[in-house]
PDB file of N, CA and C in Angstrom:
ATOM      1  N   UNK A   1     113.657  38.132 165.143  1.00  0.00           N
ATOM      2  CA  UNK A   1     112.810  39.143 165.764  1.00  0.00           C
ATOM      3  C   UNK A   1     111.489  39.244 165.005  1.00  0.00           C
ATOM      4  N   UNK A   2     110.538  39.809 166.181  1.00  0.00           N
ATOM      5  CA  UNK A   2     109.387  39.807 164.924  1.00  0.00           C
ATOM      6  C   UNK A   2     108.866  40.571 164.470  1.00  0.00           C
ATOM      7  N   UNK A   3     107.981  41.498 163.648  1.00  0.00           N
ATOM      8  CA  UNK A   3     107.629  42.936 162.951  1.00  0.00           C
ATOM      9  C   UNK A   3     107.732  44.135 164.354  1.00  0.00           C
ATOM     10  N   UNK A   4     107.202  43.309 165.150  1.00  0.00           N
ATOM     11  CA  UNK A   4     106.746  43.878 166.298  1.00  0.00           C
ATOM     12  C   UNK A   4     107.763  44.744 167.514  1.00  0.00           C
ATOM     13  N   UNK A   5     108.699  43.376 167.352  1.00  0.00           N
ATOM     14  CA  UNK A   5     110.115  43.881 168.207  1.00  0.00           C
ATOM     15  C   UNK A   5     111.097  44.786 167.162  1.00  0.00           C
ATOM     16  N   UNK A   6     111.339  44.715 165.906  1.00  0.00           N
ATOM     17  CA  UNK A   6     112.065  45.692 164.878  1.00  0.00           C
ATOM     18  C   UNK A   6     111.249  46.598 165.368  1.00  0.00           C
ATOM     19  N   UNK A   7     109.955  47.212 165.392  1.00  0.00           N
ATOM     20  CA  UNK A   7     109.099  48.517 165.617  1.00  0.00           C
ATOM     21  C   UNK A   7     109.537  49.214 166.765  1.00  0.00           C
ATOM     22  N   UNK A   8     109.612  48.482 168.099  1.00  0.00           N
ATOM     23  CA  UNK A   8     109.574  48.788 169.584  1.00  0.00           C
ATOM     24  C   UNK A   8     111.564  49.011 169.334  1.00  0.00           C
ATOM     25  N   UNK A   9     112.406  48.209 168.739  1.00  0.00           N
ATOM     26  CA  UNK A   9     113.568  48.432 168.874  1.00  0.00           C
ATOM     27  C   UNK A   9     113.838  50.200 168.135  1.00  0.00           C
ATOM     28  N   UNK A  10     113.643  49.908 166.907  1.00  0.00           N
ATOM     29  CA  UNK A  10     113.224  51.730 166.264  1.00  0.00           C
ATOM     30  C   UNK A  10     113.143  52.554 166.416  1.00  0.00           C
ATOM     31  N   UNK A  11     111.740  52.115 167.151  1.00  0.00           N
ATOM     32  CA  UNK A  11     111.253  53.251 167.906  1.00  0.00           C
ATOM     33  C   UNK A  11     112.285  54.044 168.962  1.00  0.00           C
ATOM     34  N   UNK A  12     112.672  53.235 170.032  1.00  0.00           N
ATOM     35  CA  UNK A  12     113.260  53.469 171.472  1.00  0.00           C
ATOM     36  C   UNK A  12     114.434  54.339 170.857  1.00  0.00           C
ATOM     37  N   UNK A  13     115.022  54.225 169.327  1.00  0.00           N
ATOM     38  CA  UNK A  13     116.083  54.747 169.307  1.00  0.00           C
ATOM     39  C   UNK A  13     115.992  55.994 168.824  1.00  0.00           C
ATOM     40  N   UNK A  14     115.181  55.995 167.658  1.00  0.00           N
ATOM     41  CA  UNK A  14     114.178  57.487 167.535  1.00  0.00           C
ATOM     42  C   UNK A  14     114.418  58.559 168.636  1.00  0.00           C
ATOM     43  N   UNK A  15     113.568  57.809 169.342  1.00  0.00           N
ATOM     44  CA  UNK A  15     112.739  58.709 170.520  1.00  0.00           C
ATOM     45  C   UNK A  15     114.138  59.377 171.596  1.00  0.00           C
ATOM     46  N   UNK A  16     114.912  57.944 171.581  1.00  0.00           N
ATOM     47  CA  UNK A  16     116.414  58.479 172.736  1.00  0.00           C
ATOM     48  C   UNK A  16     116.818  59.134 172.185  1.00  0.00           C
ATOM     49  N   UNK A  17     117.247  59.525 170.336  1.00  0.00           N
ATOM     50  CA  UNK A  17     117.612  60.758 169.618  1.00  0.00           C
ATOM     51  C   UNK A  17     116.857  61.547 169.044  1.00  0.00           C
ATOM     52  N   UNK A  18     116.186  61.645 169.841  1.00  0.00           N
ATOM     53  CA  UNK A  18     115.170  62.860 169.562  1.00  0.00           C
ATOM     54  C   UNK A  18     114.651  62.938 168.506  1.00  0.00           C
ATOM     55  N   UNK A  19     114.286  62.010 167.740  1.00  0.00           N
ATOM     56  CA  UNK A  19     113.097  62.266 166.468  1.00  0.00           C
ATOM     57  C   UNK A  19     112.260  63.139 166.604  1.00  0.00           C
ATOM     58  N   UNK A  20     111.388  63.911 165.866  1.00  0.00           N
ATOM     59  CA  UNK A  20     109.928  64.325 166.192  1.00  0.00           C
ATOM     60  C   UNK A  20     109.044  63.847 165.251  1.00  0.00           C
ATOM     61  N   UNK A  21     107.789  63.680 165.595  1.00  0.00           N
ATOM     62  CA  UNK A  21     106.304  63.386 165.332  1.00  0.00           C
ATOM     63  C   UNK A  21     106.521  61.511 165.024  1.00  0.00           C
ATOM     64  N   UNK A  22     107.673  60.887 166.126  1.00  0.00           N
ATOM     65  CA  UNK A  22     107.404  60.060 165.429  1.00  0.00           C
ATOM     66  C   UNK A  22     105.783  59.156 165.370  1.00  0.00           C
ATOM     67  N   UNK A  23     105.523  58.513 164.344  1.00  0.00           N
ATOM     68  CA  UNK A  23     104.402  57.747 164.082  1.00  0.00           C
ATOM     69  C   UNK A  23     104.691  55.830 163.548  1.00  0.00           C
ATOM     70  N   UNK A  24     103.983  55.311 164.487  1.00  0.00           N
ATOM     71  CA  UNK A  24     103.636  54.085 163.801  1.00  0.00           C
ATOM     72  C   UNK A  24     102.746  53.829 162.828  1.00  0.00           C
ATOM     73  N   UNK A  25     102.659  53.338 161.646  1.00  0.00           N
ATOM     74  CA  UNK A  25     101.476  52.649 160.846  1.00  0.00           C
ATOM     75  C   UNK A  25     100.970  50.845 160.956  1.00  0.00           C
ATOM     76  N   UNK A  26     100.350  50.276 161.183  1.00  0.00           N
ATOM     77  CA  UNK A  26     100.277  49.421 160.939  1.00  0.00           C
ATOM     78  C   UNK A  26      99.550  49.185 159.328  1.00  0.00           C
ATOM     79  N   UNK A  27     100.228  48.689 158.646  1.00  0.00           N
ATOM     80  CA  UNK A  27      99.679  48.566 157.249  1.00  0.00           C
ATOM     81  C   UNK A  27      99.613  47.401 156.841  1.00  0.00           C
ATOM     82  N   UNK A  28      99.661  46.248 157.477  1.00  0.00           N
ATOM     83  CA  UNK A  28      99.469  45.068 156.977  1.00  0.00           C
ATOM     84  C   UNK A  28      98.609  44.249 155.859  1.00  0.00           C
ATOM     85  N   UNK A  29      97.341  45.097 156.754  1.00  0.00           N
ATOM     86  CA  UNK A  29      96.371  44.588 156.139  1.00  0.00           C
ATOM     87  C   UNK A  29      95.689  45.300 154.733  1.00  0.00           C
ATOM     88  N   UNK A  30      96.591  46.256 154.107  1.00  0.00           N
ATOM     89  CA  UNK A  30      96.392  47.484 153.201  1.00  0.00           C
ATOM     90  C   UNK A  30      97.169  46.737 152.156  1.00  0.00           C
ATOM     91  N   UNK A  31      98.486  46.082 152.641  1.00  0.00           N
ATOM     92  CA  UNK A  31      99.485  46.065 151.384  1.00  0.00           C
ATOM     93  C   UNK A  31     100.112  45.139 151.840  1.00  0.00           C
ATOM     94  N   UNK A  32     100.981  44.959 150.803  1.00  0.00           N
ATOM     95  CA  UNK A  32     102.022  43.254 150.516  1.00  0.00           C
ATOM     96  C   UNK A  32     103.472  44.131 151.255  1.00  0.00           C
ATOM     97  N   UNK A  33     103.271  45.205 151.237  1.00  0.00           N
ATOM     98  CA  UNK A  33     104.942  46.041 151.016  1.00  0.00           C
ATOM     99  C   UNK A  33     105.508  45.519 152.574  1.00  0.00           C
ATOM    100  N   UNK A  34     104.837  45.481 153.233  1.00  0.00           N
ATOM    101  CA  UNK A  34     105.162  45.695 154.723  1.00  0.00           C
ATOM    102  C   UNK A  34     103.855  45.196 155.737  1.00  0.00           C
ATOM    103  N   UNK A  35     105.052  45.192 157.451  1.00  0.00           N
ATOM    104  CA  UNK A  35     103.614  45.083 158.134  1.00  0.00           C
ATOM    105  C   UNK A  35     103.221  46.197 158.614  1.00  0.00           C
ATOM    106  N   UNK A  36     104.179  47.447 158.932  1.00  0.00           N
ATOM    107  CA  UNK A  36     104.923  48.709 159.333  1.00  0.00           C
ATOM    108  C   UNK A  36     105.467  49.317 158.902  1.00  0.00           C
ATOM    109  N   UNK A  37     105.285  50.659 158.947  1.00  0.00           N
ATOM    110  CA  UNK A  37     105.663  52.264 158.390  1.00  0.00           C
ATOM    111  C   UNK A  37     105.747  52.820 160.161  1.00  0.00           C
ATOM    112  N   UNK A  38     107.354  53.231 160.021  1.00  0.00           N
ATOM    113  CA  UNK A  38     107.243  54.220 161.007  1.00  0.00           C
ATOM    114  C   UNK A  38     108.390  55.635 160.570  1.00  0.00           C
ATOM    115  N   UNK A  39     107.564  56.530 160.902  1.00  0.00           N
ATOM    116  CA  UNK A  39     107.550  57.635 160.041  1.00  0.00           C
ATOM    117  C   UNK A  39     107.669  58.809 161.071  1.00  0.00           C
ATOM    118  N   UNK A  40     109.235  59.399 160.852  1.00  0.00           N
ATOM    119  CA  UNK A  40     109.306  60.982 161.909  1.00  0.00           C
ATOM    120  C   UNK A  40     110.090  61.573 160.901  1.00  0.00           C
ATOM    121  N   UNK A  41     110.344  62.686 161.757  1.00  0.00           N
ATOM    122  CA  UNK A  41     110.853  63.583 160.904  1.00  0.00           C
ATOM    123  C   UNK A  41     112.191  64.077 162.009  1.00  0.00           C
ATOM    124  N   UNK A  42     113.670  64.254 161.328  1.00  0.00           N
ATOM    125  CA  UNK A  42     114.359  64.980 161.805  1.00  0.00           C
ATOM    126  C   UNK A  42     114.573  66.356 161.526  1.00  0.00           C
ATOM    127  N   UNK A  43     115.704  67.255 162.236  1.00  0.00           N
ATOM    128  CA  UNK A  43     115.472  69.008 162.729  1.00  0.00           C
ATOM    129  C   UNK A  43     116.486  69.176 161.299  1.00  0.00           C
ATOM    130  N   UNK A  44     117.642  67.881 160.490  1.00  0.00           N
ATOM    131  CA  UNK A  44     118.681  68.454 159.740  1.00  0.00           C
ATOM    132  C   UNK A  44     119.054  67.258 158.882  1.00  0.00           C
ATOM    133  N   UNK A  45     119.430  67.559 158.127  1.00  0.00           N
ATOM    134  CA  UNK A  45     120.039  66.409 157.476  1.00  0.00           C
ATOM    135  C   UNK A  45     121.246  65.867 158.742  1.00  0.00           C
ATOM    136  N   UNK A  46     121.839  66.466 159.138  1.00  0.00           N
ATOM    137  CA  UNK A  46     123.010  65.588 160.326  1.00  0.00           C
ATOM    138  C   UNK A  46     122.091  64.961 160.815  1.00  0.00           C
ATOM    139  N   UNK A  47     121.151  65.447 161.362  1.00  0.00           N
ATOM    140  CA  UNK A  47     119.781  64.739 162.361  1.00  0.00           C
ATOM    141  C   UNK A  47     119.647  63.346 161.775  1.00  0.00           C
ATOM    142  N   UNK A  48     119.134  63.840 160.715  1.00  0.00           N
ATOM    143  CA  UNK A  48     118.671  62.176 159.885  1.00  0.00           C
ATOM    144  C   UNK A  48     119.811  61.461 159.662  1.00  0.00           C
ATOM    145  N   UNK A  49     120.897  61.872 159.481  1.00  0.00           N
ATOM    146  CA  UNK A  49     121.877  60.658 159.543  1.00  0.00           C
ATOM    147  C   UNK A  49     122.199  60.221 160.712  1.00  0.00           C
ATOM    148  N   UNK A  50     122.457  60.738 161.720  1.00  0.00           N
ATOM    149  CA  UNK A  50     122.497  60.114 163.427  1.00  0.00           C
ATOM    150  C   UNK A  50     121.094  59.029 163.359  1.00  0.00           C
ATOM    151  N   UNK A  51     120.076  59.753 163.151  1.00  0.00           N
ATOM    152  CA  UNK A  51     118.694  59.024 163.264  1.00  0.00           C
ATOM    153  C   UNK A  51     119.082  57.209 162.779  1.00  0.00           C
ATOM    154  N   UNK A  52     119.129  57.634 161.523  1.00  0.00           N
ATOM    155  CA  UNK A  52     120.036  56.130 160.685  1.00  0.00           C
ATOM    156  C   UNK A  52     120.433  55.621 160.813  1.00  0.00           C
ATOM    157  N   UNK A  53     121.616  56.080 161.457  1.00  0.00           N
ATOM    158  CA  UNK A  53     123.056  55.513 161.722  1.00  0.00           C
ATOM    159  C   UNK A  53     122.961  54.744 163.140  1.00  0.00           C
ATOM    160  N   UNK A  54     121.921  55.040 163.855  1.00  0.00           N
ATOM    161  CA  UNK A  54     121.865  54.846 165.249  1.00  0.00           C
ATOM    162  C   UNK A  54     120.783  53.618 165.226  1.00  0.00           C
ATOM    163  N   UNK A  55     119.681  54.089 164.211  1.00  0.00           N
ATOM    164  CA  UNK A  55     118.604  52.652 164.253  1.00  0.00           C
ATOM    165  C   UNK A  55     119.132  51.680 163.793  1.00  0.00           C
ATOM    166  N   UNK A  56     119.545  52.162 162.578  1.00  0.00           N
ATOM    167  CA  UNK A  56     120.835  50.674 161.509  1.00  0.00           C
ATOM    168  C   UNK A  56     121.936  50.061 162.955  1.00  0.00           C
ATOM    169  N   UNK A  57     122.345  50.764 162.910  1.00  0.00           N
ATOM    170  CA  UNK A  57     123.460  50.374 164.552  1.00  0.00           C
ATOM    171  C   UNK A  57     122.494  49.052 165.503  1.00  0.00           C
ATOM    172  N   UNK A  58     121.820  49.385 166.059  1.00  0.00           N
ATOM    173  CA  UNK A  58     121.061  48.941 167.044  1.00  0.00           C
ATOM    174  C   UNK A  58     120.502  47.741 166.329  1.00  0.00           C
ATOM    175  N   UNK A  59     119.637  47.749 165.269  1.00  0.00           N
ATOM    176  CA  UNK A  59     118.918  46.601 164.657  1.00  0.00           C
ATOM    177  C   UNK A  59     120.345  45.491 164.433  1.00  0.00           C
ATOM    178  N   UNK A  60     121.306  45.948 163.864  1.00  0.00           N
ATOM    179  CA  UNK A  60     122.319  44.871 163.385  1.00  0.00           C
ATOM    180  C   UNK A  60     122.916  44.537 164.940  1.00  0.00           C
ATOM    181  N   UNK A  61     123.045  45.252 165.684  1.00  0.00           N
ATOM    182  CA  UNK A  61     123.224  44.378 167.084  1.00  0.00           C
ATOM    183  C   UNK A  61     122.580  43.417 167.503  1.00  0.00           C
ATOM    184  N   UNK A  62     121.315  43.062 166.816  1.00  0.00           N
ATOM    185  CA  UNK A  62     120.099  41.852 167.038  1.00  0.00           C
ATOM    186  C   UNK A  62     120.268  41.045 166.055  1.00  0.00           C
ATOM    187  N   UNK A  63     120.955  41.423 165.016  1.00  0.00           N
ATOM    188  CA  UNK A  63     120.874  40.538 163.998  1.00  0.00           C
ATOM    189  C   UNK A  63     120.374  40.733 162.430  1.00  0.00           C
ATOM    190  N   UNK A  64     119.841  41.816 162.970  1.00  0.00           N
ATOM    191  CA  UNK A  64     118.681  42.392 161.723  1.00  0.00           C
ATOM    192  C   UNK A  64     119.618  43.360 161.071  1.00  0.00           C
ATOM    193  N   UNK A  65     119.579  42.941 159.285  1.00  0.00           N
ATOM    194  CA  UNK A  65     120.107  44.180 158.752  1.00  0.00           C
ATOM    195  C   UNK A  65     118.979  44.401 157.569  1.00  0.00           C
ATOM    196  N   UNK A  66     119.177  46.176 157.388  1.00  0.00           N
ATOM    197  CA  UNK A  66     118.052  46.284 155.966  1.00  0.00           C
ATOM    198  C   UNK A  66     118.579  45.756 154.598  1.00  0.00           C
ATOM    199  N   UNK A  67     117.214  45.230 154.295  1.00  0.00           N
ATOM    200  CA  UNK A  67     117.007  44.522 152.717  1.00  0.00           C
ATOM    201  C   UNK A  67     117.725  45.915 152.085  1.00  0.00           C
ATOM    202  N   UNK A  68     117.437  46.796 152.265  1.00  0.00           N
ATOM    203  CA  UNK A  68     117.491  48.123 151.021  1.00  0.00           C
ATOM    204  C   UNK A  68     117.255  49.615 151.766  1.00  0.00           C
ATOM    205  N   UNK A  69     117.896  50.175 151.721  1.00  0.00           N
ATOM    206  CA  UNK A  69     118.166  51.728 152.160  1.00  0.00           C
ATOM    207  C   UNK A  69     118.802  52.289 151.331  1.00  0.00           C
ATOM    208  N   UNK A  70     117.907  53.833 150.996  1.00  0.00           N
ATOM    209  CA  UNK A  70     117.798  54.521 150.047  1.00  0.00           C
ATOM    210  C   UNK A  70     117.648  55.963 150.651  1.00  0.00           C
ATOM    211  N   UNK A  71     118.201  56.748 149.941  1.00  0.00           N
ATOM    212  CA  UNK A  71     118.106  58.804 150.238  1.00  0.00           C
ATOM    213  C   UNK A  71     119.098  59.531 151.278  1.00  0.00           C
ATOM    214  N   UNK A  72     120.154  58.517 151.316  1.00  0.00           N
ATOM    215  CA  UNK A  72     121.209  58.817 152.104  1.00  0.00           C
ATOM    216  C   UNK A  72     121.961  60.355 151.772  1.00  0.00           C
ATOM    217  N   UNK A  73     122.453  60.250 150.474  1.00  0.00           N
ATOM    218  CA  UNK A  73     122.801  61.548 149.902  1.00  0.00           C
ATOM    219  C   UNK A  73     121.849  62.067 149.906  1.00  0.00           C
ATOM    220  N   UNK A  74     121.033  62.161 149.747  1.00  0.00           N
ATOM    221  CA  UNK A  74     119.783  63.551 149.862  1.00  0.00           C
ATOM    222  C   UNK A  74     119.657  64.070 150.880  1.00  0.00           C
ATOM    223  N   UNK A  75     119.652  63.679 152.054  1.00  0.00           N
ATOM    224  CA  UNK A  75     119.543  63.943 153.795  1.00  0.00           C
ATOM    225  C   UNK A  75     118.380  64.126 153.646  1.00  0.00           C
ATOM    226  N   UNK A  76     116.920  64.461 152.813  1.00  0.00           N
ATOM    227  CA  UNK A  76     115.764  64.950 153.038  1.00  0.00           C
ATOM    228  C   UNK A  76     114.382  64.024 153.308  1.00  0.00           C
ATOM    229  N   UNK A  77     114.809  62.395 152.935  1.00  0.00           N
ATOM    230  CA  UNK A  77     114.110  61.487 153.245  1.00  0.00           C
ATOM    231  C   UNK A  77     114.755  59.812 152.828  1.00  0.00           C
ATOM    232  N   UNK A  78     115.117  59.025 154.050  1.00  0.00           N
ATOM    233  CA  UNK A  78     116.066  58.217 153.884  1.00  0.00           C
ATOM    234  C   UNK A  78     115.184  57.174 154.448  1.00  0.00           C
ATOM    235  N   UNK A  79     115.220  56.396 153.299  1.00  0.00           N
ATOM    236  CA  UNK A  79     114.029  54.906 153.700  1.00  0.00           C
ATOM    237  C   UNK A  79     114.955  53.625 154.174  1.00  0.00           C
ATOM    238  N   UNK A  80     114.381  53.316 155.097  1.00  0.00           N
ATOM    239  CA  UNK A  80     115.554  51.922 155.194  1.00  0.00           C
ATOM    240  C   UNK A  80     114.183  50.675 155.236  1.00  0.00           C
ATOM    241  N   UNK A  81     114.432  49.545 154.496  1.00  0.00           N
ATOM    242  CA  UNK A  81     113.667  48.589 154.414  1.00  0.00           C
ATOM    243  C   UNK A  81     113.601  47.906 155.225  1.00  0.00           C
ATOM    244  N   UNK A  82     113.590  47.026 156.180  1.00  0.00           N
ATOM    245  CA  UNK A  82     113.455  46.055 157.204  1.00  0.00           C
ATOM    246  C   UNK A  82     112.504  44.891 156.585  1.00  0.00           C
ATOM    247  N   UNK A  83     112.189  44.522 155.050  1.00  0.00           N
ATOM    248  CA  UNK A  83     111.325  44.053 154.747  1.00  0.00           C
ATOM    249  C   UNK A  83     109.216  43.914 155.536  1.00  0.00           C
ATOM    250  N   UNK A  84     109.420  43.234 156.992  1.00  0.00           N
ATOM    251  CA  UNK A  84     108.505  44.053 157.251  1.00  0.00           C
ATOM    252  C   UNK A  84     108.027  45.114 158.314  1.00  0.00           C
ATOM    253  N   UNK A  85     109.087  45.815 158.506  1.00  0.00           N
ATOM    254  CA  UNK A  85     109.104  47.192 159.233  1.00  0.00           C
ATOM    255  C   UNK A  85     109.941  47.853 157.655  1.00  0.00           C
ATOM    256  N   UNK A  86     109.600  49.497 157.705  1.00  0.00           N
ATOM    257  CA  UNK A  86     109.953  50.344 156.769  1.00  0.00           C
ATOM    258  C   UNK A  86     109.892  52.008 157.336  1.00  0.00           C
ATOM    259  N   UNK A  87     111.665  52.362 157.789  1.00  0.00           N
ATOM    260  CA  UNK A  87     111.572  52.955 158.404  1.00  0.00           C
ATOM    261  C   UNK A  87     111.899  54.397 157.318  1.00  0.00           C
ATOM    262  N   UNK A  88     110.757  55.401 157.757  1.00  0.00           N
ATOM    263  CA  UNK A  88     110.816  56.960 156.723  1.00  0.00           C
ATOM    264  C   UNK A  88     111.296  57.778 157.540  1.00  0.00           C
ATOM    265  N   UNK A  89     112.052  58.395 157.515  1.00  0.00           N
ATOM    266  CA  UNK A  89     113.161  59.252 157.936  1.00  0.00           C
ATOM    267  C   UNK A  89     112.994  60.976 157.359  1.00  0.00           C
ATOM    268  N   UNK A  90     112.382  61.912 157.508  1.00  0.00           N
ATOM    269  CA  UNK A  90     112.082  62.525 156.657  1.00  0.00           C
ATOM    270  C   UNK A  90     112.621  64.231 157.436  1.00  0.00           C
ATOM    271  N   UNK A  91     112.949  65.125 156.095  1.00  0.00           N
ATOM    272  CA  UNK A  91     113.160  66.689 157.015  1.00  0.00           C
ATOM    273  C   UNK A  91     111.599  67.173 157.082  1.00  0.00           C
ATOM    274  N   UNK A  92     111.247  68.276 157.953  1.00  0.00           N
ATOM    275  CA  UNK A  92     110.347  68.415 157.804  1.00  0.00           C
ATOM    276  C   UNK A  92     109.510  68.836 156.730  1.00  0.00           C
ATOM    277  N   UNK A  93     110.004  69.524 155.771  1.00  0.00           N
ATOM    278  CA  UNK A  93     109.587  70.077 154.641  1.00  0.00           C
ATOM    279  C   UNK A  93     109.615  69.114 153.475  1.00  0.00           C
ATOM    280  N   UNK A  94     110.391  67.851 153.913  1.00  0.00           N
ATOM    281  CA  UNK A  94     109.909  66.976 152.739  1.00  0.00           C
ATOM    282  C   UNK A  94     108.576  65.767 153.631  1.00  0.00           C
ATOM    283  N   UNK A  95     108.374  65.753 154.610  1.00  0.00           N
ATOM    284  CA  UNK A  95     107.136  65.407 155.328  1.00  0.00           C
ATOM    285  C   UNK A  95     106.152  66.145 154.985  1.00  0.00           C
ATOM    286  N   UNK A  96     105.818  66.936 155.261  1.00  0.00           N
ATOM    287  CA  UNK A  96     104.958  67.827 154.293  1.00  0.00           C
ATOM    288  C   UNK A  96     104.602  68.005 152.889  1.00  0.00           C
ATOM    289  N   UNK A  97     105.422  67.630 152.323  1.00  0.00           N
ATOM    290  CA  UNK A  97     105.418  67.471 150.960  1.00  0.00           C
ATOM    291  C   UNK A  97     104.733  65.472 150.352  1.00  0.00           C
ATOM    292  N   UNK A  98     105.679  64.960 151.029  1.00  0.00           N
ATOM    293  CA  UNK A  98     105.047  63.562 150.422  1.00  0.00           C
ATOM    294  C   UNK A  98     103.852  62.773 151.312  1.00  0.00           C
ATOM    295  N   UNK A  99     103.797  63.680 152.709  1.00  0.00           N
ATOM    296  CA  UNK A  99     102.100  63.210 153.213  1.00  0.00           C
ATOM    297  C   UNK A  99     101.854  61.601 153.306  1.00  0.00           C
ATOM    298  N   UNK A 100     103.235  60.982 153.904  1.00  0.00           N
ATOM    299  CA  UNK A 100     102.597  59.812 153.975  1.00  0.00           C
ATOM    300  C   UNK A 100     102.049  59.372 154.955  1.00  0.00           C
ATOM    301  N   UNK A 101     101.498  60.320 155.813  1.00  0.00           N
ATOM    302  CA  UNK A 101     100.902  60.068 156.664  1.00  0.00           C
ATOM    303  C   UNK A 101      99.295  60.048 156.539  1.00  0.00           C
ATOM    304  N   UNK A 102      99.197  60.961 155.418  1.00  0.00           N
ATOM    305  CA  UNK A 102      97.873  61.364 154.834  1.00  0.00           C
ATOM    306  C   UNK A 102      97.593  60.123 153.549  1.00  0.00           C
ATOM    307  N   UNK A 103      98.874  59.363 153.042  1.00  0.00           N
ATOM    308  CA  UNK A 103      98.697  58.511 152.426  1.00  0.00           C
ATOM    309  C   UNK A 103      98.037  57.431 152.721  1.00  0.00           C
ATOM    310  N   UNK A 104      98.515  57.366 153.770  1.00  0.00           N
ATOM    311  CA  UNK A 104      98.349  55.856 154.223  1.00  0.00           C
ATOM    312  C   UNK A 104      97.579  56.226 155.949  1.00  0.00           C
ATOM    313  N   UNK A 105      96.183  56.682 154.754  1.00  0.00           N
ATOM    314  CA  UNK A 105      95.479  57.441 156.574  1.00  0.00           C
ATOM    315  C   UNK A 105      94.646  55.872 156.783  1.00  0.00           C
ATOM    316  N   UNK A 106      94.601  54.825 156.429  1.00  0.00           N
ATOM    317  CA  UNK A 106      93.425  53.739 156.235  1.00  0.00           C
ATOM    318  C   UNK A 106      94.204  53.174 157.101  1.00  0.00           C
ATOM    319  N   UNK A 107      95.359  53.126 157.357  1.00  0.00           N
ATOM    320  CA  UNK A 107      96.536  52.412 158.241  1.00  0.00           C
ATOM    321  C   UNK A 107      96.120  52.634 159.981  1.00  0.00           C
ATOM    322  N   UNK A 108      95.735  51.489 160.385  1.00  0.00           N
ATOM    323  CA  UNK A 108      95.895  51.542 161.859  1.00  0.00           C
ATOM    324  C   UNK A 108      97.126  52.119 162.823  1.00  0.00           C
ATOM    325  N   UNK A 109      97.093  53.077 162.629  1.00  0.00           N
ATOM    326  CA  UNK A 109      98.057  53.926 164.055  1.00  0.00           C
ATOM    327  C   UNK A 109      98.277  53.162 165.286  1.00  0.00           C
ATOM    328  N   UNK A 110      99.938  53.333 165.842  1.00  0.00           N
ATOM    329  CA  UNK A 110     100.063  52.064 166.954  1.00  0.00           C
ATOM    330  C   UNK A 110     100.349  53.217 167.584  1.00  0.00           C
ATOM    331  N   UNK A 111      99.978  53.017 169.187  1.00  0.00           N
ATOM    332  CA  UNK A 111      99.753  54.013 169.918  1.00  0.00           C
ATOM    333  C   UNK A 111     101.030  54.116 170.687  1.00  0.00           C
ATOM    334  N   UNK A 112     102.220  55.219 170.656  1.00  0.00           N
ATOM    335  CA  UNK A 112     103.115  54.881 171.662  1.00  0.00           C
ATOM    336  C   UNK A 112     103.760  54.764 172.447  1.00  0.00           C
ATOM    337  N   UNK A 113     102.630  54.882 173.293  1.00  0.00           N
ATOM    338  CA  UNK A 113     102.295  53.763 174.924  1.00  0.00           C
ATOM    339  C   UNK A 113     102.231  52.716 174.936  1.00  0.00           C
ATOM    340  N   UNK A 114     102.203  52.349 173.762  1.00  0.00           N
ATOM    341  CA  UNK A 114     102.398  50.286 173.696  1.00  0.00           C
ATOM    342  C   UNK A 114     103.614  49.723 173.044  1.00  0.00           C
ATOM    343  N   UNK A 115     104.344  50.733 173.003  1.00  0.00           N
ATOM    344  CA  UNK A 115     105.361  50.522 172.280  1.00  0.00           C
ATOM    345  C   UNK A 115     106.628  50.331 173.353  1.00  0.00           C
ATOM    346  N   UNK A 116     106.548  50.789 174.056  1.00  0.00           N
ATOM    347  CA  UNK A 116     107.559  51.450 175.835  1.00  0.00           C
ATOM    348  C   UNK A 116     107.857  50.261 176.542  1.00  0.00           C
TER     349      UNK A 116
END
């Protein structure tokens, strides 16, 4: 699969479980880390583990599993690596707090209506 289809697969599952604010980054051209940051926030820690459990689910049905996933016990922000997709999982109050949206404001935003 390619950065592109991990994003659009993600996404769709997000969105069918109700993520909010989710956001694409395109960061390619910023950093080595990734090509993609996509970044929402769930209502609970249960939230964010369905969120997880459901994107991880879906990607390994294609084939794709993460390099590295991290913040599981915490429920408050759970990163899963895709090497180059990197999916942030966040409660709202720790979205607010680590601003990576404000981090990584140089990052081309994918609009998503092109994602559908």
């Amino acid at each position: 699969m390619t950065p592109m289809e991990i994003v659009k697969s993600a996404v769709a599952v997000l969105d069918e479980k109700m993520a909010r604010e989710i956001q694409v980054l395109q960061i390619e051209e910023l950093t080595t880390l990734a090509d993609y940051f996509i970044i929402c926030t769930g209502t609970s820690n249960t939230h964010i583990r369905t969120l997880t459990e459901h994107v991880e689910h879906a990607l390994e049905e294609q084939g794709i599993r993460p390099h590295h996933s991290e913040g599981h016990g915490s429920g408050t922000w759970v990163l899963m690596d895709y090497l180059s997709v990197v999916v942030h999982v966040f409660t709202e109050d720790a979205r607010k707090f680590y601003q990576l949206d404000r981090v990584w404001a140089d990052a081309k935003p994918i609009n998503m209506d092109d994602l559908k």
